[in-house]
Structures are given as structure tokens and as C-alpha cells.
C-alpha atoms as a PDB file:
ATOM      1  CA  UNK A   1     -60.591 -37.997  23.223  1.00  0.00           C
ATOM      2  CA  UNK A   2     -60.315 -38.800  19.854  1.00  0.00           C
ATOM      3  CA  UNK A   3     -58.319 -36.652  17.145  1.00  0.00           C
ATOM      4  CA  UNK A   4     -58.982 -35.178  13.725  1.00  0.00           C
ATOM      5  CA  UNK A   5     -56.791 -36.888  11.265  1.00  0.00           C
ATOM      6  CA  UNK A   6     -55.810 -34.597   7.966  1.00  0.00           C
ATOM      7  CA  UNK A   7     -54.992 -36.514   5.415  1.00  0.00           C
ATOM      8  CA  UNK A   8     -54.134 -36.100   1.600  1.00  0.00           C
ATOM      9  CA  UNK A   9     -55.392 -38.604  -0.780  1.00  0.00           C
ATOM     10  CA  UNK A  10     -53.140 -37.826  -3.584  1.00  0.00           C
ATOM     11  CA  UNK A  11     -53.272 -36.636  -7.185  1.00  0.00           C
ATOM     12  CA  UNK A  12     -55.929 -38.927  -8.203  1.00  0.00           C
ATOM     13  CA  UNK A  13     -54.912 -42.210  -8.523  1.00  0.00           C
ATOM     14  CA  UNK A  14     -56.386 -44.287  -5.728  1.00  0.00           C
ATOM     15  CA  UNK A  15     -53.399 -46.712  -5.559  1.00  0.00           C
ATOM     16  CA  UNK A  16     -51.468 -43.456  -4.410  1.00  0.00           C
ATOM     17  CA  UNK A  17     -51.918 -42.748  -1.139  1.00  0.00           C
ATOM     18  CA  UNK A  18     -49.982 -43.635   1.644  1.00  0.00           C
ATOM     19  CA  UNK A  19     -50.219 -46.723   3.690  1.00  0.00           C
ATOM     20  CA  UNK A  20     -51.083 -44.505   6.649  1.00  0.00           C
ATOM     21  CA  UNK A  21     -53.738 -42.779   5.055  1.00  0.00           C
ATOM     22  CA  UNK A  22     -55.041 -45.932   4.013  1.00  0.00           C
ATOM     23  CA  UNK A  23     -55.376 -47.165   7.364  1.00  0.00           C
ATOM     24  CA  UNK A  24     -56.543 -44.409   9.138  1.00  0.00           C
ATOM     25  CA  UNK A  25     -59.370 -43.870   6.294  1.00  0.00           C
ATOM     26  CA  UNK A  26     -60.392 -47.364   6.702  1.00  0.00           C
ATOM     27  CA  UNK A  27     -60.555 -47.277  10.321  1.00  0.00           C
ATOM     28  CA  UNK A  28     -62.899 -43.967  10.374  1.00  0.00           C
ATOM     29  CA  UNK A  29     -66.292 -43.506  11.290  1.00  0.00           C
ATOM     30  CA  UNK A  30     -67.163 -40.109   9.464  1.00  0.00           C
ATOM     31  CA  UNK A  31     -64.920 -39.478   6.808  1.00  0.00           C
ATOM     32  CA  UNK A  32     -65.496 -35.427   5.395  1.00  0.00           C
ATOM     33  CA  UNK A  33     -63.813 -34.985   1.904  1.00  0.00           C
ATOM     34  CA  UNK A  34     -63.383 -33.123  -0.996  1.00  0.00           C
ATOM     35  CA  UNK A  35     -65.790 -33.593  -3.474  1.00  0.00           C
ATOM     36  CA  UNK A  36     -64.880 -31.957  -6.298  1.00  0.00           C
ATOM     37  CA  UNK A  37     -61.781 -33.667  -6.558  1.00  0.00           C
ATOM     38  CA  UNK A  38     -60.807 -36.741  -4.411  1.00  0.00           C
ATOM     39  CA  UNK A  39     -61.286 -39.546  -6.400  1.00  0.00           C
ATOM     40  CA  UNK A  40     -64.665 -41.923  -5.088  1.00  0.00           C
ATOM     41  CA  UNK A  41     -63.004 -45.033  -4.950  1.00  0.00           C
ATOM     42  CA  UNK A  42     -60.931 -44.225  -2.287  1.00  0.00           C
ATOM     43  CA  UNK A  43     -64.683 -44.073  -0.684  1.00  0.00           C
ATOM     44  CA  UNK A  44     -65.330 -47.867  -1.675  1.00  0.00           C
ATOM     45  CA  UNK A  45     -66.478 -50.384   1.274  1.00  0.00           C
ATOM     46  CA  UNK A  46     -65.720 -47.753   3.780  1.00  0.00           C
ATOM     47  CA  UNK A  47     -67.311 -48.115   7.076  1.00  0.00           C
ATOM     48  CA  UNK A  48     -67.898 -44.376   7.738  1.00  0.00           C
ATOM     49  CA  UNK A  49     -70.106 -42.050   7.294  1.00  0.00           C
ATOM     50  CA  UNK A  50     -69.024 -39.716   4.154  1.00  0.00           C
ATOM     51  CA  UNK A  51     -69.964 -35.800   3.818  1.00  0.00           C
ATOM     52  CA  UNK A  52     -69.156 -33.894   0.652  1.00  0.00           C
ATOM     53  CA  UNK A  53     -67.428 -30.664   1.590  1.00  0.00           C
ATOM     54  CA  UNK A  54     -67.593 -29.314  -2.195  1.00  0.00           C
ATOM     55  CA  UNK A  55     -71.074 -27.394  -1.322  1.00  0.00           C
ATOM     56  CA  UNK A  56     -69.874 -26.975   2.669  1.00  0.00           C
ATOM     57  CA  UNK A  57     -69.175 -23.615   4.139  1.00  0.00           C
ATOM     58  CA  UNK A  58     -66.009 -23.985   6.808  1.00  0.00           C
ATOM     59  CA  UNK A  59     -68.602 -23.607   9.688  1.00  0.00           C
ATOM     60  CA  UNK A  60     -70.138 -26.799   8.415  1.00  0.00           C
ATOM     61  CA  UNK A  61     -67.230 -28.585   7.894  1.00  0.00           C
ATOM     62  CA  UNK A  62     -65.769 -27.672  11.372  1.00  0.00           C
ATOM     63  CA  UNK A  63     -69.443 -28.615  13.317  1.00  0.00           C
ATOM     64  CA  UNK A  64     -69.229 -32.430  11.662  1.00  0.00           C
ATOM     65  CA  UNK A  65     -66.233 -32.891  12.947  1.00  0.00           C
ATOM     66  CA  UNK A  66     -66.269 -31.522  16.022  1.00  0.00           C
ATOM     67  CA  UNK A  67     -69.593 -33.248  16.917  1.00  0.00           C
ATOM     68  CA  UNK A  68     -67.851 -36.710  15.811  1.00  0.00           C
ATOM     69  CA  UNK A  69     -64.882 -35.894  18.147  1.00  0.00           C
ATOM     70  CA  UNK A  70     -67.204 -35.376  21.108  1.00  0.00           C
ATOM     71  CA  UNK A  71     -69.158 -38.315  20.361  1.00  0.00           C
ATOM     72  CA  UNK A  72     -65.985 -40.379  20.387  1.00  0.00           C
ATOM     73  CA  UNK A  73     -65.661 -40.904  16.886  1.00  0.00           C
ATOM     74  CA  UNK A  74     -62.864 -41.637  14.659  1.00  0.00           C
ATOM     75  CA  UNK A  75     -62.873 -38.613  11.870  1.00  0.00           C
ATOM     76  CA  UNK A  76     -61.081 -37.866   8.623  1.00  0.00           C
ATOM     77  CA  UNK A  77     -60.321 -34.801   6.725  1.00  0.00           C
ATOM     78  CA  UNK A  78     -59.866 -36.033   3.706  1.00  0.00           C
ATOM     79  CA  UNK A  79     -58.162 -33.683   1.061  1.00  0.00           C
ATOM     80  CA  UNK A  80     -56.689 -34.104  -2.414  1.00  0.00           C
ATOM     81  CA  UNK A  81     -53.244 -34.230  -3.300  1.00  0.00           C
ATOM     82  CA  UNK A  82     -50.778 -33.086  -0.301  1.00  0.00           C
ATOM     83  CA  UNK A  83     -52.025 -31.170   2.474  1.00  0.00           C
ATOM     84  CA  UNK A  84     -48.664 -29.144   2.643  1.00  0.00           C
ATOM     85  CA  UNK A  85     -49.842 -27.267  -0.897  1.00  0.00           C
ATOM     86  CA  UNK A  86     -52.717 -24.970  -1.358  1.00  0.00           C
ATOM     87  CA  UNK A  87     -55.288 -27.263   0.633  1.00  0.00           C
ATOM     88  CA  UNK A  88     -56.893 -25.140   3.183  1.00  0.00           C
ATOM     89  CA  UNK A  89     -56.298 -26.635   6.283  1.00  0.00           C
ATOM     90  CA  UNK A  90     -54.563 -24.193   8.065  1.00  0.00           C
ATOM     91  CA  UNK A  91     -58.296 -22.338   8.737  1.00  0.00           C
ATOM     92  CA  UNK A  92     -59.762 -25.641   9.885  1.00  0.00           C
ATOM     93  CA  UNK A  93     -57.118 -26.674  11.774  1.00  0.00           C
ATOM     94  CA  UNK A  94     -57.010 -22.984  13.883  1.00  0.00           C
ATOM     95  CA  UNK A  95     -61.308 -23.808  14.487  1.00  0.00           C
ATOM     96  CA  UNK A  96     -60.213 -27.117  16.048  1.00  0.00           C
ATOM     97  CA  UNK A  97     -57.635 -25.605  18.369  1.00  0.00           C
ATOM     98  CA  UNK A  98     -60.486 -23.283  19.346  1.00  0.00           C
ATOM     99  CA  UNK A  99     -62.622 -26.644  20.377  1.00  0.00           C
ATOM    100  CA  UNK A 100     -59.468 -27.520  21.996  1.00  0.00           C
ATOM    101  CA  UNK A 101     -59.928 -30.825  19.498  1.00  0.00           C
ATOM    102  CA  UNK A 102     -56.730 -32.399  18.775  1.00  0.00           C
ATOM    103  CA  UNK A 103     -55.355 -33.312  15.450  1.00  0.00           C
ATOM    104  CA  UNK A 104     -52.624 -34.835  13.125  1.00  0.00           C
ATOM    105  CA  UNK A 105     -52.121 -34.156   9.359  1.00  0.00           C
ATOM    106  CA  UNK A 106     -51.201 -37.365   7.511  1.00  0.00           C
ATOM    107  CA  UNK A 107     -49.166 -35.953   4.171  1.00  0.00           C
ATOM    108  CA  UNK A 108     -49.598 -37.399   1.059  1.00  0.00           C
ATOM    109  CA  UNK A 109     -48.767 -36.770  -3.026  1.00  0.00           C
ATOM    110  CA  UNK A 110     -48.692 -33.872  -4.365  1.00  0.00           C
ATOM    111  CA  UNK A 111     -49.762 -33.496  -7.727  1.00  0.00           C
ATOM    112  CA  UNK A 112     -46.960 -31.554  -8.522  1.00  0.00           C
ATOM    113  CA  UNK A 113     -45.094 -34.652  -8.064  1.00  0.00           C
ATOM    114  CA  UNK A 114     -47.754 -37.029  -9.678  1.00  0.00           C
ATOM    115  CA  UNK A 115     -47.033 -35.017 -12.600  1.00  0.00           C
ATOM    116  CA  UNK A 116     -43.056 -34.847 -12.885  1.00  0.00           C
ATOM    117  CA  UNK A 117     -43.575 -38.602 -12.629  1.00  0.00           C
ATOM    118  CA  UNK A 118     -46.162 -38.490 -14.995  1.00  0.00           C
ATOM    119  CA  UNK A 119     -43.316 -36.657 -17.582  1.00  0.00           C
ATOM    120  CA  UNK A 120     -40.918 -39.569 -16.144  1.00  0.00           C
ATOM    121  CA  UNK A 121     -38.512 -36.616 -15.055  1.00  0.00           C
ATOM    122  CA  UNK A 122     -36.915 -34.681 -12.177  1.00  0.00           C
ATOM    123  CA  UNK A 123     -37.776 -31.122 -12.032  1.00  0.00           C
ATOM    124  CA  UNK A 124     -33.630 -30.462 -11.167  1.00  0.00           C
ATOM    125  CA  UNK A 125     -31.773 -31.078 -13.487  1.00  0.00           C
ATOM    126  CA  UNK A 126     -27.726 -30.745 -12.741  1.00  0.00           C
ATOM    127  CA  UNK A 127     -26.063 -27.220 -14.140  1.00  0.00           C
ATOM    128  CA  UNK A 128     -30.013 -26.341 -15.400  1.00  0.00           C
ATOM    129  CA  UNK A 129     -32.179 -26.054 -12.305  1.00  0.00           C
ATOM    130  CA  UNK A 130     -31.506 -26.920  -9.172  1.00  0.00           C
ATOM    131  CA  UNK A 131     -34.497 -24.807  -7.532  1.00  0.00           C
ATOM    132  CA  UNK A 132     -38.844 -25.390  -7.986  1.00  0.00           C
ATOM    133  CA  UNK A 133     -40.900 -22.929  -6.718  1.00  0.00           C
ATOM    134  CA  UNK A 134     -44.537 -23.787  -6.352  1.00  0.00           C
ATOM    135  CA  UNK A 135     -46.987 -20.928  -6.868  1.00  0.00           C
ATOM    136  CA  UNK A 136     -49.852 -19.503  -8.234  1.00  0.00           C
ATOM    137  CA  UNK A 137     -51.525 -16.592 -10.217  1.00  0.00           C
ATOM    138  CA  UNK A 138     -53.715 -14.135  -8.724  1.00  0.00           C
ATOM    139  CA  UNK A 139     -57.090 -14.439  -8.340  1.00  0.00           C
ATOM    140  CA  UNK A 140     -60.155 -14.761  -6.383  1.00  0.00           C
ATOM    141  CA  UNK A 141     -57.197 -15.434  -3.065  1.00  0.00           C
ATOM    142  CA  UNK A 142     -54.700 -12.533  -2.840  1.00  0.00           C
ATOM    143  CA  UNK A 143     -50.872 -13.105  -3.510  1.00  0.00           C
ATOM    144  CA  UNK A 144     -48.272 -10.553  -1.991  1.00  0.00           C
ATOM    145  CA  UNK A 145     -46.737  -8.708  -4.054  1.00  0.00           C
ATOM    146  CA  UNK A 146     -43.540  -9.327  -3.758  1.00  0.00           C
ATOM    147  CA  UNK A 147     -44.754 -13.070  -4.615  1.00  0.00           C
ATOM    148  CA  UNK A 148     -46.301 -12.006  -8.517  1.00  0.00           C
ATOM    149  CA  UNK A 149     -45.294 -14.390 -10.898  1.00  0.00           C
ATOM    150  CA  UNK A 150     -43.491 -12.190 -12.980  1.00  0.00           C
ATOM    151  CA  UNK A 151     -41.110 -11.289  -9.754  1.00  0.00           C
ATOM    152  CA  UNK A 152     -40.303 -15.044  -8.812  1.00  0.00           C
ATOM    153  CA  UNK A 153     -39.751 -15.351 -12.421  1.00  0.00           C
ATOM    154  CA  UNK A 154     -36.698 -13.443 -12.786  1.00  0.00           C
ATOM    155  CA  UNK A 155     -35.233 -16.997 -10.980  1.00  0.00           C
ATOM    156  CA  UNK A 156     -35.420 -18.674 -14.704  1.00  0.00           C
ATOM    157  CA  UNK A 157     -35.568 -21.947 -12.477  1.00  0.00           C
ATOM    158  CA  UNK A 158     -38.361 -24.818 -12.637  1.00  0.00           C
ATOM    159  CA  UNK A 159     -41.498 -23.396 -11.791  1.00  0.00           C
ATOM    160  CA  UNK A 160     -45.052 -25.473 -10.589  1.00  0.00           C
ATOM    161  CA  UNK A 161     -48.161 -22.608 -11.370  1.00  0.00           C
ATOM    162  CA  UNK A 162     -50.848 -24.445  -9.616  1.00  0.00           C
ATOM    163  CA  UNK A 163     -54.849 -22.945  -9.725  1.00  0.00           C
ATOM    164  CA  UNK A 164     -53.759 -20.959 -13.121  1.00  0.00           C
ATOM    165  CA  UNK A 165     -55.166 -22.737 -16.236  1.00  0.00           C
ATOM    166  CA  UNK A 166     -57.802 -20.495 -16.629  1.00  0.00           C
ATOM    167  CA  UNK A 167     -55.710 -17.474 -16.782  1.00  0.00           C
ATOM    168  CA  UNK A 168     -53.148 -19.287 -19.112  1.00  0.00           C
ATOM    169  CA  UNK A 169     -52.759 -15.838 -21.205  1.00  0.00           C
ATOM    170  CA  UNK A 170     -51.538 -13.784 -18.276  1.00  0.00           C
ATOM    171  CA  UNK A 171     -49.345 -16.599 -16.838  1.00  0.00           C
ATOM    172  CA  UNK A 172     -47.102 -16.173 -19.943  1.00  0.00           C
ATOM    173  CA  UNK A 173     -47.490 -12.384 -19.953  1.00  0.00           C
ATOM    174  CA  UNK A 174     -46.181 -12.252 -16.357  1.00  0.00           C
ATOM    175  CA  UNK A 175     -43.470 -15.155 -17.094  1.00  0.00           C
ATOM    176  CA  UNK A 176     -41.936 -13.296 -20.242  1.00  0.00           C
ATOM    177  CA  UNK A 177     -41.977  -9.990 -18.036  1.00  0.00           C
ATOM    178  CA  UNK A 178     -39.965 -11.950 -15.581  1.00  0.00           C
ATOM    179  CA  UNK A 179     -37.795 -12.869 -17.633  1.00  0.00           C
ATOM    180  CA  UNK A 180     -38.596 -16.525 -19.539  1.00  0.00           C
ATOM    181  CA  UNK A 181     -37.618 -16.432 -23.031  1.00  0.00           C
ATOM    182  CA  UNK A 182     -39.955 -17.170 -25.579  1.00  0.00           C
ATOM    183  CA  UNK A 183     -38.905 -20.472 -26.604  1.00  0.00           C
ATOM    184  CA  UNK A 184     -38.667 -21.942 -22.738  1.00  0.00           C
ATOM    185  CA  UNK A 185     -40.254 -24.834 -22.639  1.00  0.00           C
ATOM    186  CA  UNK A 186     -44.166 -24.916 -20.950  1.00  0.00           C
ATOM    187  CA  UNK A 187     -46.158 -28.812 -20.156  1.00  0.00           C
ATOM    188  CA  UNK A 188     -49.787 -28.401 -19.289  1.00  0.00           C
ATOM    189  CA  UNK A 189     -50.835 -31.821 -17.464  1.00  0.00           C
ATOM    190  CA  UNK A 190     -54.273 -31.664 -16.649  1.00  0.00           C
ATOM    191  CA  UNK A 191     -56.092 -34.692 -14.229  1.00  0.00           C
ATOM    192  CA  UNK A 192     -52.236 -36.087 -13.538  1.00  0.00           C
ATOM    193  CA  UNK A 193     -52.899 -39.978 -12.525  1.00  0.00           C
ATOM    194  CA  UNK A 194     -56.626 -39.704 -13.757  1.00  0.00           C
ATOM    195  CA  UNK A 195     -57.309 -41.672 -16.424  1.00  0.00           C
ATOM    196  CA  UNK A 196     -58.913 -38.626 -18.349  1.00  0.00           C
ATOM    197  CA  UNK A 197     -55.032 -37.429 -18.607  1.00  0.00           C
ATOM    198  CA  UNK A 198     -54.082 -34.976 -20.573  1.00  0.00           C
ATOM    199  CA  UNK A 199     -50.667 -33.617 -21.594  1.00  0.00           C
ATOM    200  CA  UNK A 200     -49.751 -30.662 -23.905  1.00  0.00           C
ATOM    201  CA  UNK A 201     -46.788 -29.109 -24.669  1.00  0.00           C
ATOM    202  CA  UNK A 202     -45.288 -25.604 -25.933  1.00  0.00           C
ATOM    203  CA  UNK A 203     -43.543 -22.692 -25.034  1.00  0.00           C
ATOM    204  CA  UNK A 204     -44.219 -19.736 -22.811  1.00  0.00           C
ATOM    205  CA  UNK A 205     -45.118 -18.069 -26.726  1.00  0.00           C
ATOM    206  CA  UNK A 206     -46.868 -20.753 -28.108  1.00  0.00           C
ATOM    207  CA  UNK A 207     -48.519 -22.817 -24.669  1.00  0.00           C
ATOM    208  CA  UNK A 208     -51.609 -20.522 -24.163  1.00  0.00           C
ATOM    209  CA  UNK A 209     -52.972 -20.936 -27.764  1.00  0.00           C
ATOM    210  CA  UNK A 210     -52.778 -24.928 -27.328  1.00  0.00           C
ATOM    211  CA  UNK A 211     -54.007 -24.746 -23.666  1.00  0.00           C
ATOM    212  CA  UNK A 212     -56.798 -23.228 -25.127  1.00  0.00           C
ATOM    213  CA  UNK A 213     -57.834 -25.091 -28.635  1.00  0.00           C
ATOM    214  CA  UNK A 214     -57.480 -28.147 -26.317  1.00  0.00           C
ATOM    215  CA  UNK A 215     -60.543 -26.861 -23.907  1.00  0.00           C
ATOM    216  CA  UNK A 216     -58.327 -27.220 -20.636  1.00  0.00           C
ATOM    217  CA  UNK A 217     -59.788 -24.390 -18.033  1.00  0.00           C
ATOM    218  CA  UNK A 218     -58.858 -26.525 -14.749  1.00  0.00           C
ATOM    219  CA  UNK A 219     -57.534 -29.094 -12.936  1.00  0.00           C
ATOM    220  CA  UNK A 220     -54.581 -28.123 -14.076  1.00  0.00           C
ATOM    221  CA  UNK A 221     -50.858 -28.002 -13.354  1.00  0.00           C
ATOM    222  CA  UNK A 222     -48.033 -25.260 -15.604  1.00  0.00           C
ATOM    223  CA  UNK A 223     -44.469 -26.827 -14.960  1.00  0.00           C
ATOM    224  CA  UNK A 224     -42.442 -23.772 -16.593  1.00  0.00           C
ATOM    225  CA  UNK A 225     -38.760 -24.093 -17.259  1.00  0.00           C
ATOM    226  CA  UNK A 226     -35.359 -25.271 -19.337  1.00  0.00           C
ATOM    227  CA  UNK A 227     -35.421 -28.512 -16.803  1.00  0.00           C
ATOM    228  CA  UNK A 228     -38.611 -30.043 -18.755  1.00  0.00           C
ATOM    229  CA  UNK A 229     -36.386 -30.603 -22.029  1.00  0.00           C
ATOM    230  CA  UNK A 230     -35.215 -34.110 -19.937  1.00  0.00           C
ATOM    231  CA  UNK A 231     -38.145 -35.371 -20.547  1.00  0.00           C
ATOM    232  CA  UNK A 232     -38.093 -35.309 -24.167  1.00  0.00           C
ATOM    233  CA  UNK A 233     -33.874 -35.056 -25.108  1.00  0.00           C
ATOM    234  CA  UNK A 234     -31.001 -36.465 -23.245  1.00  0.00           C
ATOM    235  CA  UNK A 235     -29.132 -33.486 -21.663  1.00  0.00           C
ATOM    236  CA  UNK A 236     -26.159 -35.139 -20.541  1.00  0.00           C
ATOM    237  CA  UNK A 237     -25.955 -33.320 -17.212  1.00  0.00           C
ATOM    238  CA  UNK A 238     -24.555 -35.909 -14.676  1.00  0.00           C
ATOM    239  CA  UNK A 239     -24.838 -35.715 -10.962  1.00  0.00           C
ATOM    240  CA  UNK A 240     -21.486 -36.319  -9.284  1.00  0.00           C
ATOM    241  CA  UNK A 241     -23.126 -38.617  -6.657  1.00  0.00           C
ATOM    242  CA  UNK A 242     -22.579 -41.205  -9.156  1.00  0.00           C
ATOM    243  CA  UNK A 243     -19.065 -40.212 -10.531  1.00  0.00           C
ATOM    244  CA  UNK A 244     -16.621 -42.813 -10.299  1.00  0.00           C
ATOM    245  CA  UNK A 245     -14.273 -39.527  -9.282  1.00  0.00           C
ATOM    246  CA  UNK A 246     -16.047 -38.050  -6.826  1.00  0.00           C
ATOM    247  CA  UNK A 247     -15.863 -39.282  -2.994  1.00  0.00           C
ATOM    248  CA  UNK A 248     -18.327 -39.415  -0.144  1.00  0.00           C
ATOM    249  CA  UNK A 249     -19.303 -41.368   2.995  1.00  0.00           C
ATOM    250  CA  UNK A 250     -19.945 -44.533   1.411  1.00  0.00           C
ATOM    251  CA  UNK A 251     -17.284 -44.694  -1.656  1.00  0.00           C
ATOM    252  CA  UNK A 252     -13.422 -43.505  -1.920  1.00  0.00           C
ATOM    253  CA  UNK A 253     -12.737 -42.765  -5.528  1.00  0.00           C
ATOM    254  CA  UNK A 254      -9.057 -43.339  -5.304  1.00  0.00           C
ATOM    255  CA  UNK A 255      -9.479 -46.933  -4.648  1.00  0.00           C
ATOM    256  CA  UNK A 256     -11.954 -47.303  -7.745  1.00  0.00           C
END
């Protein structure tokens, strides 16, 4: 029997998802993706047939797929970004176990990650950050308490506040609360890799005033933290993997 392949297209740019993905995607026969977001090129002289999940319920989702599956059909999940973060597959994944349908999830770019290269930065910086957590605000989904943003702010590292934009006002309530200053520095990158691309800058004082005279309500990714200053001012923190003085597996410094 065939399997359900899971696979994440990426932040957006078409050219950025992996070779795998690109295979398997060519090589389906229904495809089901996510319509509000995947980018339609990566739909371009497919040989499958395509659904739009965006207006989908999960029940309608699950029944394409399984009915490909048992017709012997190649079929795709395909999902935005990277299916590790925030993309609902656990749920779909538990109603194919109950069709005792197999499956394999194909990861692929985050746009967390689009967007750090987008900045043309690492998120740890050496004696700044060496720690990202990846969260969200709540809203419409529950998030445990002990997960609030104003709790996993008192960590002052490099934070990713994903599905927030909208709520820009009580992200930087919460983050000062934690324990941000108010001159930390705050990027807004909204569509990362899309060519509608938007970047805006600030503070956790000054961001949710620019966030919203710009007109940015989604789509959005907060990167929170001292780490994003690398991106616009040499910092001169130095890794020692590349100190002539330090020695590991592949170099002795005292012969140097």
C-alpha cells in the first residue's frame, strides 16, 4: 500500500524546498495543500490532482487522502514552512494511524530560519545568546501556562513569536513583564522569501507602533532579543571553533 507523504514546502520561496520534497511532489497523484499560504508555483506542471485545504475541515482532508491511499495512489500533504513548527499534522497524522494508512513526514524550512537568513544573521550569537525558543501568544489555540510569553521571557535569550502580529501590543506587554528591557532590539519580517517582503525594525517600546502604521496584521514572524544587533553592528564575539588557540579533533593549536 501506498503511504502519505508530509511534506513542508518552505517559507515561500519555491526554490526552497528540499530535493526530496521536490521529488516526491512531482511524483504524486493528489497533492492536498495549504492554500492560504504555500506558494502556487510549487503547483506548476504537476501531474496530480490538487485540493485546497484552506476552506477543508480535518474530516475532509483525512477522507481525500485516505481514499487516494486505497486506490493506490501516490498522495502529498503539502504544508508551508517546516512541518516540525506549528503545522498541524500531528491530528492528521493520529486519523491515518486509525486507517492503519502509513506515512512519512518529509521536513523542510522553517520560516523562522528563512528569516534569520533573510537578516543575514545567526540567532546565537557567542557570550549574547546561545538559546532560541520558538513560541507563540495566546489565542484562539490554548498555551500552558507555564509556557506565557512573559514566563519564557525571563530567559532574555533570542526569541521566534510565531502567529502573534496581530496582537503585537500584548507581545511587548508580556515581553517587558518578563523581563526585556525597553530598548532590546524587536525585527518584524513579514512574507520572509516572498517577494512582497517586508522588514521593520524597533524595540520591544517602540516595535508595536511601527508594526502597526506599517499595516502588518499577519504572516508574520517577532525575532525578540540582544542577538539581532549582528545584523546591523559588528559585535566582535568570536566563536573559539575558529581560534587559532583553541584545539579539537581536527586541529592542534600548539603546532599552529
Amino acid at each position: 500500500m501506498q503511504k502519505v507523504y508530509f511534506i513542508g514546502a518552505g517559507p515561500g520561496d519555491p526554490e526552497l524546498i528540499t530535493i526530496k520534497g521536490r521529488r516526491l511532489l512531482n511524483e504524486a497523484d493528489v497533492v492536498v495543500y495549504t492554500g492560504s499560504l504555500v506558494n502556487l508555483r510549487l503547483l506548476d506542471g504537476l501531474k496530480a490532482k490538487t485540493y485546497d485545504s484552506s476552506s477543508l475541515t480535518l474530516d475532509e482532508t483525512t477522507q481525500i487522502l485516505v481514499d487516494a491511499i486505497r486506490s493506490g495512489l501516490m498522495a502529498v500533504r503539502l504544508h508551508t514552512g517546516d512541518t516540525s513548527l506549528y503545522s498541524a499534522i500531528t491530528e492528521q497524522i493520529e486519523r491515518l494511524r486509525a486507517h492503519q494508512i502509513d506515512y512519512e513526514v518529509v521536513p523542510g524550512v522553517s520560516s523562522a530560519m528563512a528569516g534569520a537568513a533573510v537578516l543575514g544573521q545567526e540567532l546565537t550569537i557567542p557570550e549574547v545568546s546561545q538559546t532560541v525558543i520558538f513560541t507563540r501568544l495566546e489565542g484562539r489555540t490554548p498555551v500552558p501556562d507555564r509556557e506565557s510569553l512573559s514566563s519564557l521571557a525571563k530567559h532574555n535569550c533570542t526569541m521566534v513569536i510565531f502567529l502573534s502580529v496581530a496582537m503585537i501590543e500584548r507581545v511587548c506587554e508580556e515581553l517587558l513583564e518578563g523581563g526585556y528591557n525597553h530598548e532590546t532590539e524587536v525585527v518584524v519580517i513579514e512574507r520572509a522569501t516572498w517577494p512582497e517582503q517586508r522588514i521593520v525594525r524597533g524595540t520591544v517600546s517602540t516595535i508595536a507602533k511601527i508594526v502597526k502604521d506599517q499595516g502588518i496584521k499577519k504572516t508574520a514572524l517577532i525575532y525578540v532579543g540582544d542577538a539581532l544587533k549582528a545584523s546591523r553592528v559588528a559585535m566582535d564575539k568570536h566563536s573559539r571553533l575558529y581560534d587559532p588557540d583553541f584545539s579539537h579533533g581536527f586541529r592542534d593549536a600548539s603546532k599552529i
